[in-house]
C-alpha atoms as a PDB file:
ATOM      1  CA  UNK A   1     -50.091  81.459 -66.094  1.00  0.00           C
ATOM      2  CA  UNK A   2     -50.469  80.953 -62.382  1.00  0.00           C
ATOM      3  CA  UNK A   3     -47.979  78.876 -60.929  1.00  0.00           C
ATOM      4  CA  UNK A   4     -50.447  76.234 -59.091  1.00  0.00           C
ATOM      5  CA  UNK A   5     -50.654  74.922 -63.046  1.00  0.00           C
ATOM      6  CA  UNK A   6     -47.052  73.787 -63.956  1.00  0.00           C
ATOM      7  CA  UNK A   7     -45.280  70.777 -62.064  1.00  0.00           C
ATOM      8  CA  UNK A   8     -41.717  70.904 -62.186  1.00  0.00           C
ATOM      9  CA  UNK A   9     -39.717  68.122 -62.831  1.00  0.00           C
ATOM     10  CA  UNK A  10     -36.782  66.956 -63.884  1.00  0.00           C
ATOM     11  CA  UNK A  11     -36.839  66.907 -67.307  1.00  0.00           C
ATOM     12  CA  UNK A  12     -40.096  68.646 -67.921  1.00  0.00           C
ATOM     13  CA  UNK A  13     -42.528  71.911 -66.978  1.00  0.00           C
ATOM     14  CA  UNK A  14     -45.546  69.942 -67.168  1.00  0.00           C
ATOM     15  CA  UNK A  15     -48.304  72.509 -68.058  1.00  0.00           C
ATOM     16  CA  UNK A  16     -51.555  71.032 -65.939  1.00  0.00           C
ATOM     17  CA  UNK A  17     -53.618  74.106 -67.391  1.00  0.00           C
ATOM     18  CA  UNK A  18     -54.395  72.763 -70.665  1.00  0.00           C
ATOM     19  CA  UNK A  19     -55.803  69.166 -70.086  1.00  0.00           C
ATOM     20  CA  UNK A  20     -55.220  66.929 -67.039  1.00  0.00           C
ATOM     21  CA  UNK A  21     -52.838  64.568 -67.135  1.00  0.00           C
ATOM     22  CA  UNK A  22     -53.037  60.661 -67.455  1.00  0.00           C
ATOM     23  CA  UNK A  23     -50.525  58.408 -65.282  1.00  0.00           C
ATOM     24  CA  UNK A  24     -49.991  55.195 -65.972  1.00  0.00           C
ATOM     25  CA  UNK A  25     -49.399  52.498 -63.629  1.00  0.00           C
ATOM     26  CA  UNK A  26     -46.281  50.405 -63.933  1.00  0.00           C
ATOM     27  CA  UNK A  27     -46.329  47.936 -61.328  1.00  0.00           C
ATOM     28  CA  UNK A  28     -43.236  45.695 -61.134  1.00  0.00           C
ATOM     29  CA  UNK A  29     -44.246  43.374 -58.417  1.00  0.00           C
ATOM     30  CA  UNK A  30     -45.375  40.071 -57.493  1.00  0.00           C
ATOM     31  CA  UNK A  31     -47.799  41.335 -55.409  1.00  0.00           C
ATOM     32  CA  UNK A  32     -49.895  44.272 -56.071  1.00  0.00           C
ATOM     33  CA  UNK A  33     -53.043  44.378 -55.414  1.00  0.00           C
ATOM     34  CA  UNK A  34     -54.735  44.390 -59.143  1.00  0.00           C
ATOM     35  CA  UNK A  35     -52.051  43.057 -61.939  1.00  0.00           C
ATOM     36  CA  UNK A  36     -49.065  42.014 -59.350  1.00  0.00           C
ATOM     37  CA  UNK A  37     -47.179  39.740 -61.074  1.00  0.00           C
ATOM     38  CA  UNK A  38     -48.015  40.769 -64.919  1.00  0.00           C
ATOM     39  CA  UNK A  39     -45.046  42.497 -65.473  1.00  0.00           C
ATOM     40  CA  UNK A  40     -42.456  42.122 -62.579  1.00  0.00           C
ATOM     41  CA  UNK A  41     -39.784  40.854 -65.368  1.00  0.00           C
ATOM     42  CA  UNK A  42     -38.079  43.423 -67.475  1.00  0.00           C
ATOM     43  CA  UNK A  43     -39.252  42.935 -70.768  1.00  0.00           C
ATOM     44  CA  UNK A  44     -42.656  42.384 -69.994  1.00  0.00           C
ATOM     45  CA  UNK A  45     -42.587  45.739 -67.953  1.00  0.00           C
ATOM     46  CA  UNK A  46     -40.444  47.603 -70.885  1.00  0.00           C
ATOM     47  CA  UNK A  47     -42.846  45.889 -73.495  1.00  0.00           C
ATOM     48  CA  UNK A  48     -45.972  47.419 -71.246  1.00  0.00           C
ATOM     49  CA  UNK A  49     -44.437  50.848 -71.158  1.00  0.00           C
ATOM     50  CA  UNK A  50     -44.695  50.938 -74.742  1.00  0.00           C
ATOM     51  CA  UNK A  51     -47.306  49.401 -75.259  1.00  0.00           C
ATOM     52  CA  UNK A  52     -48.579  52.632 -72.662  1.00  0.00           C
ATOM     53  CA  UNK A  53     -46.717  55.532 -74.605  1.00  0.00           C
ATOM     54  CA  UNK A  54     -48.973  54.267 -77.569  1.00  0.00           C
ATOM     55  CA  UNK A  55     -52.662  54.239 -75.831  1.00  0.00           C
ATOM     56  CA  UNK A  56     -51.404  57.984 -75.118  1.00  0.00           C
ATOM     57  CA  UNK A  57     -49.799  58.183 -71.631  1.00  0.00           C
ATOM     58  CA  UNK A  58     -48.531  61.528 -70.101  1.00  0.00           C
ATOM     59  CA  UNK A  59     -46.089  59.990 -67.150  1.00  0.00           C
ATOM     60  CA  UNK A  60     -45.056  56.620 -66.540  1.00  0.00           C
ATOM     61  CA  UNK A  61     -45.245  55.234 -62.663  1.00  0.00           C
ATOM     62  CA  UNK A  62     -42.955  52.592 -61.932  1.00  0.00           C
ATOM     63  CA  UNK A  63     -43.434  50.869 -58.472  1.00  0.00           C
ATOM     64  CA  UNK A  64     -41.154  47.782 -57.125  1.00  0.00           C
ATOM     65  CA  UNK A  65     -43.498  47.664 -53.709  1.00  0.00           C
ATOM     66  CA  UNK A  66     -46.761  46.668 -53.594  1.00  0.00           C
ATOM     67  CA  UNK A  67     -48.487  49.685 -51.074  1.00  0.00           C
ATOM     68  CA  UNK A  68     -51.809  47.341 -50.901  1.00  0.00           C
ATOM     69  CA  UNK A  69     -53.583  47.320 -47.816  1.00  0.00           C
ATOM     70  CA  UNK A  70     -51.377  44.904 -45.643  1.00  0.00           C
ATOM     71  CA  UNK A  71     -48.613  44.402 -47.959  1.00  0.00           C
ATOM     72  CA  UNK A  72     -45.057  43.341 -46.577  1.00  0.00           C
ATOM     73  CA  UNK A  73     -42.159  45.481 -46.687  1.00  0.00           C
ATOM     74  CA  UNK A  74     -39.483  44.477 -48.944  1.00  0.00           C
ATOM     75  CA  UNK A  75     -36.211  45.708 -48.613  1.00  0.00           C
ATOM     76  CA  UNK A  76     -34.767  48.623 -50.384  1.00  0.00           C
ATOM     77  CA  UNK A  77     -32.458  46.210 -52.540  1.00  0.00           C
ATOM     78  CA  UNK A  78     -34.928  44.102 -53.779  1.00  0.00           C
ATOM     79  CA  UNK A  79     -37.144  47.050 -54.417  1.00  0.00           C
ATOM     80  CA  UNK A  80     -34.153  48.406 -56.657  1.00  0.00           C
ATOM     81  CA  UNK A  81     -33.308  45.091 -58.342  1.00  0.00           C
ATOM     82  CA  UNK A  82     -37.016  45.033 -59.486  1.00  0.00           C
ATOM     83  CA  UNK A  83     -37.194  48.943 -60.451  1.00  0.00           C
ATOM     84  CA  UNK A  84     -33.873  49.218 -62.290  1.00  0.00           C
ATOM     85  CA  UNK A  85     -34.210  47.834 -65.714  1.00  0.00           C
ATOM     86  CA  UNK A  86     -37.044  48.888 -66.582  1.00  0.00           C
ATOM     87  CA  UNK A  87     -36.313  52.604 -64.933  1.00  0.00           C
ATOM     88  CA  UNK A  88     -32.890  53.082 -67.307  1.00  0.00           C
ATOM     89  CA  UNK A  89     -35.426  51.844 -70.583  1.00  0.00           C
ATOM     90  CA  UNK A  90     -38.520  53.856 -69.579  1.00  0.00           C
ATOM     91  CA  UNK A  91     -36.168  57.158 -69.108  1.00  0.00           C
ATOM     92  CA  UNK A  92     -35.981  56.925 -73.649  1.00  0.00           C
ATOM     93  CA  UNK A  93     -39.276  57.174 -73.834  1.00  0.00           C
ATOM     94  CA  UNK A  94     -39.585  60.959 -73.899  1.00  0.00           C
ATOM     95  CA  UNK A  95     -41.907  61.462 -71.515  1.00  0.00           C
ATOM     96  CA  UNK A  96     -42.078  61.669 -67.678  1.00  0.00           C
ATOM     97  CA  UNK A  97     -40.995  59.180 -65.793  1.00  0.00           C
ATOM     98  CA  UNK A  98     -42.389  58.970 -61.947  1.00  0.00           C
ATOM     99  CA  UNK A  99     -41.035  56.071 -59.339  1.00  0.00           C
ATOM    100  CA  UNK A 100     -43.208  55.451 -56.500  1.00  0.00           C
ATOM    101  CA  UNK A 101     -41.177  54.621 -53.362  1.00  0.00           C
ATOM    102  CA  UNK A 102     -41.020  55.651 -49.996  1.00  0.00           C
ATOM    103  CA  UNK A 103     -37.316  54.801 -49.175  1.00  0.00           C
ATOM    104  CA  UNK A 104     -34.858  57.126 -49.436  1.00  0.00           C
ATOM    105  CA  UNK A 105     -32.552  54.599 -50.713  1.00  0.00           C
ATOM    106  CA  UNK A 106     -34.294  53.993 -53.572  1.00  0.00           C
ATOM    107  CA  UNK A 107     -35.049  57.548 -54.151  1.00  0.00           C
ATOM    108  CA  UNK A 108     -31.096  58.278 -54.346  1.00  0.00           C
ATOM    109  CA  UNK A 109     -30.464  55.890 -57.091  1.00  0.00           C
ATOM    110  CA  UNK A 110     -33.327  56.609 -59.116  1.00  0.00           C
ATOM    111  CA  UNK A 111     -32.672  60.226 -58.953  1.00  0.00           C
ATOM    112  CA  UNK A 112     -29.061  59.615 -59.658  1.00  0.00           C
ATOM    113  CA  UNK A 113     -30.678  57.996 -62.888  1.00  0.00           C
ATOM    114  CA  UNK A 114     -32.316  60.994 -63.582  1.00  0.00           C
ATOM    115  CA  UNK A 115     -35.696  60.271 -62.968  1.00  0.00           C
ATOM    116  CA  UNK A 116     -38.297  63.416 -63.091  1.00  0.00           C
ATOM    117  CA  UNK A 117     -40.759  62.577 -60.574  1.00  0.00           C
ATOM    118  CA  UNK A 118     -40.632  60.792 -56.906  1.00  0.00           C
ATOM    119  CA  UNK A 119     -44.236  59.742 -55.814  1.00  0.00           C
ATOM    120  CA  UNK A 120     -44.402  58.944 -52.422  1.00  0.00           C
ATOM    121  CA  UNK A 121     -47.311  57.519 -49.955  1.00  0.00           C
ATOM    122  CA  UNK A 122     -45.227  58.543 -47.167  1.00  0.00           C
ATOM    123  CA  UNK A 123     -45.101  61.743 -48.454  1.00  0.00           C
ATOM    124  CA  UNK A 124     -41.421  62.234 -48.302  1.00  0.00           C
ATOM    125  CA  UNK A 125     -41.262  60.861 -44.123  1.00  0.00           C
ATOM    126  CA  UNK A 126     -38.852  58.401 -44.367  1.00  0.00           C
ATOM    127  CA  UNK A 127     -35.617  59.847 -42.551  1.00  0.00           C
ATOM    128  CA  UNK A 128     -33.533  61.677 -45.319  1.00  0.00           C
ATOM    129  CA  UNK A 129     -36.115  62.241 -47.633  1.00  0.00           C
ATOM    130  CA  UNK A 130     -36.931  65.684 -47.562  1.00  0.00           C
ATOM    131  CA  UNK A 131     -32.769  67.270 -47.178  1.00  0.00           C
ATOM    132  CA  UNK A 132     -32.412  64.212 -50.308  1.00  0.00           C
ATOM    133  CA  UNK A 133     -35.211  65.757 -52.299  1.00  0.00           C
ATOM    134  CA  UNK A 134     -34.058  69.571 -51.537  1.00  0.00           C
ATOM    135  CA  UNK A 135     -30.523  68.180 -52.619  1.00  0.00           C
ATOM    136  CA  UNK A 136     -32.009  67.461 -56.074  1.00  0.00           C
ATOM    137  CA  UNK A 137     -33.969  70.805 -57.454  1.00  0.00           C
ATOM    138  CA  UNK A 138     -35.482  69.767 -60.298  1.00  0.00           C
ATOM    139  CA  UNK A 139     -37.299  66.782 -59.455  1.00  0.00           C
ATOM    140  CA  UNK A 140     -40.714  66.708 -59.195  1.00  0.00           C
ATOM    141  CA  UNK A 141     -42.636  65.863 -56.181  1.00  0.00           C
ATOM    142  CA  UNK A 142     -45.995  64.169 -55.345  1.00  0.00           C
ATOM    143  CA  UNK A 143     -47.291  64.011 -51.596  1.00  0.00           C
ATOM    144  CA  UNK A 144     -49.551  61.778 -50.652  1.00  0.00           C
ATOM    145  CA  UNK A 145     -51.694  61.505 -47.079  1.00  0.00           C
ATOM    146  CA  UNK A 146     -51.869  58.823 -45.448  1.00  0.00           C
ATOM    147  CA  UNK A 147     -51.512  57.228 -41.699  1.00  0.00           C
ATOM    148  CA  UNK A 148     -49.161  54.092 -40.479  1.00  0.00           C
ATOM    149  CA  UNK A 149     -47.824  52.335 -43.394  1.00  0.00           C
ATOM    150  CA  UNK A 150     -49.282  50.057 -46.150  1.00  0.00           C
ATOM    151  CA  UNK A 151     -49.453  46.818 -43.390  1.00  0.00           C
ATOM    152  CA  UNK A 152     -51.116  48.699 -40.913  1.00  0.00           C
ATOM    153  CA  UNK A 153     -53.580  51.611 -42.344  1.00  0.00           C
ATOM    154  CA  UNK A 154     -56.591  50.105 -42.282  1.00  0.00           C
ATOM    155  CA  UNK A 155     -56.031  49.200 -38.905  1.00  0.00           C
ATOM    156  CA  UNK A 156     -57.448  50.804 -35.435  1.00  0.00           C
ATOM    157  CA  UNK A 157     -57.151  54.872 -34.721  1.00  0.00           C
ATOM    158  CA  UNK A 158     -55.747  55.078 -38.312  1.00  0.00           C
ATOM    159  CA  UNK A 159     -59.392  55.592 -40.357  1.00  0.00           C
ATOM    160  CA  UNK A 160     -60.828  57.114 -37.043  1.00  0.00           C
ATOM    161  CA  UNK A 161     -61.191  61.023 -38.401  1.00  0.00           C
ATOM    162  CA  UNK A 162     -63.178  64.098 -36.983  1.00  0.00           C
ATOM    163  CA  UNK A 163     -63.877  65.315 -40.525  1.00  0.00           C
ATOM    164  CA  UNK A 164     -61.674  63.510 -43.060  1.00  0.00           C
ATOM    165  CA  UNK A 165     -61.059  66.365 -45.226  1.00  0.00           C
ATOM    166  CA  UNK A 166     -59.907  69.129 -42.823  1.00  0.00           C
ATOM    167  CA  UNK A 167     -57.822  66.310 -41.637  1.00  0.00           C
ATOM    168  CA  UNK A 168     -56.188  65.268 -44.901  1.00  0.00           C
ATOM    169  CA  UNK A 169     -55.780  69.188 -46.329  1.00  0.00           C
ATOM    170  CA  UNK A 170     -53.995  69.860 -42.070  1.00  0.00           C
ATOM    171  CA  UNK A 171     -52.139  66.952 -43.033  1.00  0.00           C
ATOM    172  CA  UNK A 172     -51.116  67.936 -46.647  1.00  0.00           C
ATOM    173  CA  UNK A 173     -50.667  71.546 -45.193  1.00  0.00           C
ATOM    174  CA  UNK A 174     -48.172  70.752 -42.434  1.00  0.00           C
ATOM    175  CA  UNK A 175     -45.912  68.833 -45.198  1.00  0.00           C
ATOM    176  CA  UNK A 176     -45.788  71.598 -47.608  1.00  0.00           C
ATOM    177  CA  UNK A 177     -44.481  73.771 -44.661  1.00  0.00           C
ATOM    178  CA  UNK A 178     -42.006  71.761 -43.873  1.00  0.00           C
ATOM    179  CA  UNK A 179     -40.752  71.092 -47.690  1.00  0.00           C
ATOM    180  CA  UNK A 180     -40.659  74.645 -47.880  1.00  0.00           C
ATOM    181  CA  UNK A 181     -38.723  75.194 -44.777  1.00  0.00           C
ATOM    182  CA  UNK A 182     -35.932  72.923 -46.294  1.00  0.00           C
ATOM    183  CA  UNK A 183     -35.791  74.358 -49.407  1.00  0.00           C
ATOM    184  CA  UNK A 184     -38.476  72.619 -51.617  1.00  0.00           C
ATOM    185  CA  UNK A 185     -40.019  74.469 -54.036  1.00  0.00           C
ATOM    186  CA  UNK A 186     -43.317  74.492 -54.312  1.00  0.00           C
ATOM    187  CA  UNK A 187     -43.881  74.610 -57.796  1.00  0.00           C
ATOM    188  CA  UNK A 188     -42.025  71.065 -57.747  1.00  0.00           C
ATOM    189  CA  UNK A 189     -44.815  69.679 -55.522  1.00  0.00           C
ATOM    190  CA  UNK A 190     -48.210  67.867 -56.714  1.00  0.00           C
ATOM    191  CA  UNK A 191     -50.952  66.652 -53.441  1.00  0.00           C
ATOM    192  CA  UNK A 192     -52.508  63.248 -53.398  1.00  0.00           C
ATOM    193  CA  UNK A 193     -55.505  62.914 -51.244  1.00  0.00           C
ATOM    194  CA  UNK A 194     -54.654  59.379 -51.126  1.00  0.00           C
ATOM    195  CA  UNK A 195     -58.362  57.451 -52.017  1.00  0.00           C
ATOM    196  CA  UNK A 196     -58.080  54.271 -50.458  1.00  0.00           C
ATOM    197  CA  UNK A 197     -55.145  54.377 -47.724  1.00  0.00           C
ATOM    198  CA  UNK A 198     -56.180  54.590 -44.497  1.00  0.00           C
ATOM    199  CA  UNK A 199     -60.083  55.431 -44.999  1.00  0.00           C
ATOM    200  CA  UNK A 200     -63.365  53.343 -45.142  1.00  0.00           C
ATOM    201  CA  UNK A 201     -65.927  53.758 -47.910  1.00  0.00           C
ATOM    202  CA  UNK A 202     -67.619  56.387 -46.434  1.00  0.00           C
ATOM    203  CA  UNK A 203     -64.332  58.301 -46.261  1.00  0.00           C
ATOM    204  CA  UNK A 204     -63.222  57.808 -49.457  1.00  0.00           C
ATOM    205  CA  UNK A 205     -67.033  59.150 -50.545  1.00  0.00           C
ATOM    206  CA  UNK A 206     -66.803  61.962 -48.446  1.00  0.00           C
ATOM    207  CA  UNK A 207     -63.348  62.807 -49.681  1.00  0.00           C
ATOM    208  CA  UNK A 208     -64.067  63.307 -53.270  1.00  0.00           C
ATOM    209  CA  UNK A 209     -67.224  64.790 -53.108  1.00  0.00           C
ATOM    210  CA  UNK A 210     -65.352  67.612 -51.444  1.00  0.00           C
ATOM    211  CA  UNK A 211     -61.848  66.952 -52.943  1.00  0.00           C
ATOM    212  CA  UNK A 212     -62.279  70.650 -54.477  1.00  0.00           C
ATOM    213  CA  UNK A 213     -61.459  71.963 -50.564  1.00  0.00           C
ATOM    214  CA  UNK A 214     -58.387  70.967 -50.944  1.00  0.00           C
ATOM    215  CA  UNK A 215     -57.461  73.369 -53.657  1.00  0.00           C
ATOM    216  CA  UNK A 216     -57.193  75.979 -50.944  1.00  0.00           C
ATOM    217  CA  UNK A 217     -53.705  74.073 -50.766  1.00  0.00           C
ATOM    218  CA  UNK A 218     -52.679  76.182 -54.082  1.00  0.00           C
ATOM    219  CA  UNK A 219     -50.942  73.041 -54.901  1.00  0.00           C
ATOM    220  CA  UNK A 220     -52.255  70.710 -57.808  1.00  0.00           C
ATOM    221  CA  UNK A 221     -53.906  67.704 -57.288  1.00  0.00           C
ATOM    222  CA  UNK A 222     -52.998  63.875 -58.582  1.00  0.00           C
ATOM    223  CA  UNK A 223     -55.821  61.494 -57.631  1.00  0.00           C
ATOM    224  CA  UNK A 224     -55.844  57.393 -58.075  1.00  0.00           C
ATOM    225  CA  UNK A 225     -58.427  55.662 -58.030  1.00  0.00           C
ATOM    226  CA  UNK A 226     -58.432  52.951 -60.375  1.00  0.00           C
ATOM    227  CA  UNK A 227     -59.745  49.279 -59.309  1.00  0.00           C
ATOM    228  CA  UNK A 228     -59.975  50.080 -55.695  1.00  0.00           C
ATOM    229  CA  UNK A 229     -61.480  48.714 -53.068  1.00  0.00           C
ATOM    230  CA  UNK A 230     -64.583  51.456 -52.809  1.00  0.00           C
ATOM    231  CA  UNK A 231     -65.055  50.967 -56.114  1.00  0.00           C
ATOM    232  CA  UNK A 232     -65.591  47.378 -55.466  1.00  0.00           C
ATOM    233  CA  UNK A 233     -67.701  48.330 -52.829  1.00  0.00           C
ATOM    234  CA  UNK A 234     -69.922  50.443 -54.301  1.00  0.00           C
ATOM    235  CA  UNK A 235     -70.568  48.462 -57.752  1.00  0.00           C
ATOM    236  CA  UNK A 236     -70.301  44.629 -56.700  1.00  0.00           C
ATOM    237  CA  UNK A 237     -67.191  44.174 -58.882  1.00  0.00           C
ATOM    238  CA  UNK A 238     -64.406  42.205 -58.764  1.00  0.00           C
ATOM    239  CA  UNK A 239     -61.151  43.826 -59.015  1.00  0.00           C
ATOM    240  CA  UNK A 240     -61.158  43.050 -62.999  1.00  0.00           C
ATOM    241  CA  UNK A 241     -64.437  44.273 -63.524  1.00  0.00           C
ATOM    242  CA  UNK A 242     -63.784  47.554 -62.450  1.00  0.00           C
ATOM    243  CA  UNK A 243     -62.647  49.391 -65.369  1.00  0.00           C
ATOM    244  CA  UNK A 244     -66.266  51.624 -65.749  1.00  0.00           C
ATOM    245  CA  UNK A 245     -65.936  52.471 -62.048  1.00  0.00           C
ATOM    246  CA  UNK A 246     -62.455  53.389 -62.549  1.00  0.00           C
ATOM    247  CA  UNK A 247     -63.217  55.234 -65.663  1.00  0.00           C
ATOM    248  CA  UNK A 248     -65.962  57.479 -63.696  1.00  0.00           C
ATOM    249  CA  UNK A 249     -63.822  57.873 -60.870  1.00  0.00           C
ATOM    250  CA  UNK A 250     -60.938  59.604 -62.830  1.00  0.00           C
ATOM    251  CA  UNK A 251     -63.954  61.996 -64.199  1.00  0.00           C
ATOM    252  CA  UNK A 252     -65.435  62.918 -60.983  1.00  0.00           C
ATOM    253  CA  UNK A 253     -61.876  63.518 -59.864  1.00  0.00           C
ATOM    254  CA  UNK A 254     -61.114  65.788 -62.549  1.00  0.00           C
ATOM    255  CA  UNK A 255     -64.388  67.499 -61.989  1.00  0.00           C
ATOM    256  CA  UNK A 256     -63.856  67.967 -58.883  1.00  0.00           C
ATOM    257  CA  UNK A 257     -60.033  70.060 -59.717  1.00  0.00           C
ATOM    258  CA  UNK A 258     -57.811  66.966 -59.988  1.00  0.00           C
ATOM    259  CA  UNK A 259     -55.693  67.736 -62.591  1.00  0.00           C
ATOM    260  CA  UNK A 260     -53.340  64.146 -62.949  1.00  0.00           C
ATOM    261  CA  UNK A 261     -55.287  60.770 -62.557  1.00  0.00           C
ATOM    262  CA  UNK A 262     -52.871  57.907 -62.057  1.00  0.00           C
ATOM    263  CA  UNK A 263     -55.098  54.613 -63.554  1.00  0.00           C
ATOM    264  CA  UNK A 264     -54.074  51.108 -64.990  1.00  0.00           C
ATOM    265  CA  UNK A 265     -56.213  51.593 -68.026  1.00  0.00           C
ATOM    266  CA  UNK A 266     -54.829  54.317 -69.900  1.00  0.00           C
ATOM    267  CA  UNK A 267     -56.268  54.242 -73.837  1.00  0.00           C
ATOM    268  CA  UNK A 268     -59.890  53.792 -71.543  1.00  0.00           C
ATOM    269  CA  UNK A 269     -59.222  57.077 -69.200  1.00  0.00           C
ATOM    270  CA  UNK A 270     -57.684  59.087 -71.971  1.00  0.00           C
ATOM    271  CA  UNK A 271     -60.441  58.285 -74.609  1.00  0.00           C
ATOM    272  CA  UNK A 272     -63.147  59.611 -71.780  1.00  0.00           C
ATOM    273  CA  UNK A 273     -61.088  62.541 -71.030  1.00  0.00           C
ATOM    274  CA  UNK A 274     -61.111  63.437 -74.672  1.00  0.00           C
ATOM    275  CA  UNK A 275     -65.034  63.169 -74.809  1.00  0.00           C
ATOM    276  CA  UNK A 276     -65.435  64.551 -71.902  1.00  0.00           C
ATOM    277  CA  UNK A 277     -63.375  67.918 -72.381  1.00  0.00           C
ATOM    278  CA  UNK A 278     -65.643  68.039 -75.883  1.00  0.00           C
ATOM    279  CA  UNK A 279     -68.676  68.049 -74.294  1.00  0.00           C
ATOM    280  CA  UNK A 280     -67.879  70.824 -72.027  1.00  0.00           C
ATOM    281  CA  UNK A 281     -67.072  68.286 -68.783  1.00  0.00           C
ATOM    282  CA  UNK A 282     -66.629  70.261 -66.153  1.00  0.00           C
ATOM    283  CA  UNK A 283     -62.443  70.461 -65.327  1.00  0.00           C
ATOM    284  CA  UNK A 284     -62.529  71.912 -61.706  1.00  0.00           C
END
């Protein structure tokens, strides 16, 4: 089996050949963009883990920052205090558990936890990230693109692009170099094209039509999608009215070789995924 179709992590070989993956999204925030607020105490978020292992989740995603366009920074205390509980109950669930941070900080104590998976927008930038990651070899890895930060990417130069593709897969590119160079392997790392942070509409269209370019990578891909803002754009819909956008999304991303879709409505993404590998839907 090629080695392009098994992310390494922490606790598990995740074989991506078989069937693509379903994420689920875990937000424990006040303040994200779609459910902030639901289930930023620690029961509620434990109780919706569950409830997510049930509807037939691969990997958990736990988040304690909101990375909405324009959302504040909070510090990498708070971030922990919210992430914490409901990290140490999620990691009995026997599956994969993913934390989506960009601070170093944070990464250090959930790793010291024993989390399997770091997802970062920053895609491992912060200072310390990449000789912390290197210092932990089994954890997996998932690199996303994007330019400034979550307050400031829709902003100015940042969704000014020659060709958004070459520029995201240069992008993608020069950070799997460098991961390498310090001792990251690459079978540890997944790519995120990163729908939605620092791109228009248009962008975000452009980008998945041609998402399969950035296979050349030889790294698999993770896509989200899910109750964004182009989605909105393109249907009318309200952020909660989104879920057959988001559904269609997460099949034209696997089409199109992702092979883990990261969504807030899991039994709805894995039921289409079942019909659709039936039916002979294409799994690029």
């Amino acid at each position: 089996m090629s080695s392009r179709q098994i992310w390494k992590t922490t606790r598990f070989d995740l074989d991506l050949a078989e069937r693509p993956l379903v994420m689920g999204i875990v937000n424990v925030t006040p303040d994200s963009f779609s459910d902030g607020g639901k289930h930023n105490d620690p029961t509620g978020a434990i109780n919706f883990c569950e409830r997510l292992l049930g509807e037939g989740v691969d990997i958990l995603d736990l988040g304690g920052e909101s990375t909405r366009p324009g959302a504040p920074k909070v510090s990498a205390d708070e971030e922990w205090h919210r992430l914490e509980p409901v990290l140490r109950a999620a990691l009995s669930l026997g599956i994969p558990i993913s934390v989506d941070t960009c601070k170093t900080e944070v990464m250090q104590r959930a790793l010291d936890l024993g989390v399997d998976i770091i997802n970062d927008v920053m895609a491992l930038r912060d200072e310390g990230a990449d000789e912390l990651l290197a210092r932990h070899p089994a954890a997996g890895i998932c690199l996303m693109h994007m330019r400034g930060d979550p307050a400031t990417m829709q902003q100015g130069a940042h969704t000014h692009y020659l060709d958004v593709v070459e520029e995201v897969r240069d992008f993608l590119q020069a950070r799997l170099d460098h991961l390498v160079s310090v001792g990251i392997a690459l079978e540890r790392i997944m790519l995120d094209p990163g729908y939605g942070f620092a791109k228009t509409v248009e962008q975000n269209t452009e980008l998945q039509r041609r998402q399969a370019e950035l296979l050349a990578l030889g790294r698999p891909l993770l896509v989200g999608w899910s109750r964004k803002s182009t989605l909105g754009a393109l249907t009318g819909r309200a952020v909660d009215e989104r879920l057959p956008a988001s559904v269609a999304a997460a099949l034209a991303a696997v089409a199109h070789g992702a092979r883990v879709v990261r969504v807030h409505d899991v039994a709805a993404t894995v039921d289409a995924l079942q019909v659709w590998r039936a039916f002979g839907g294409p799994v690029g």
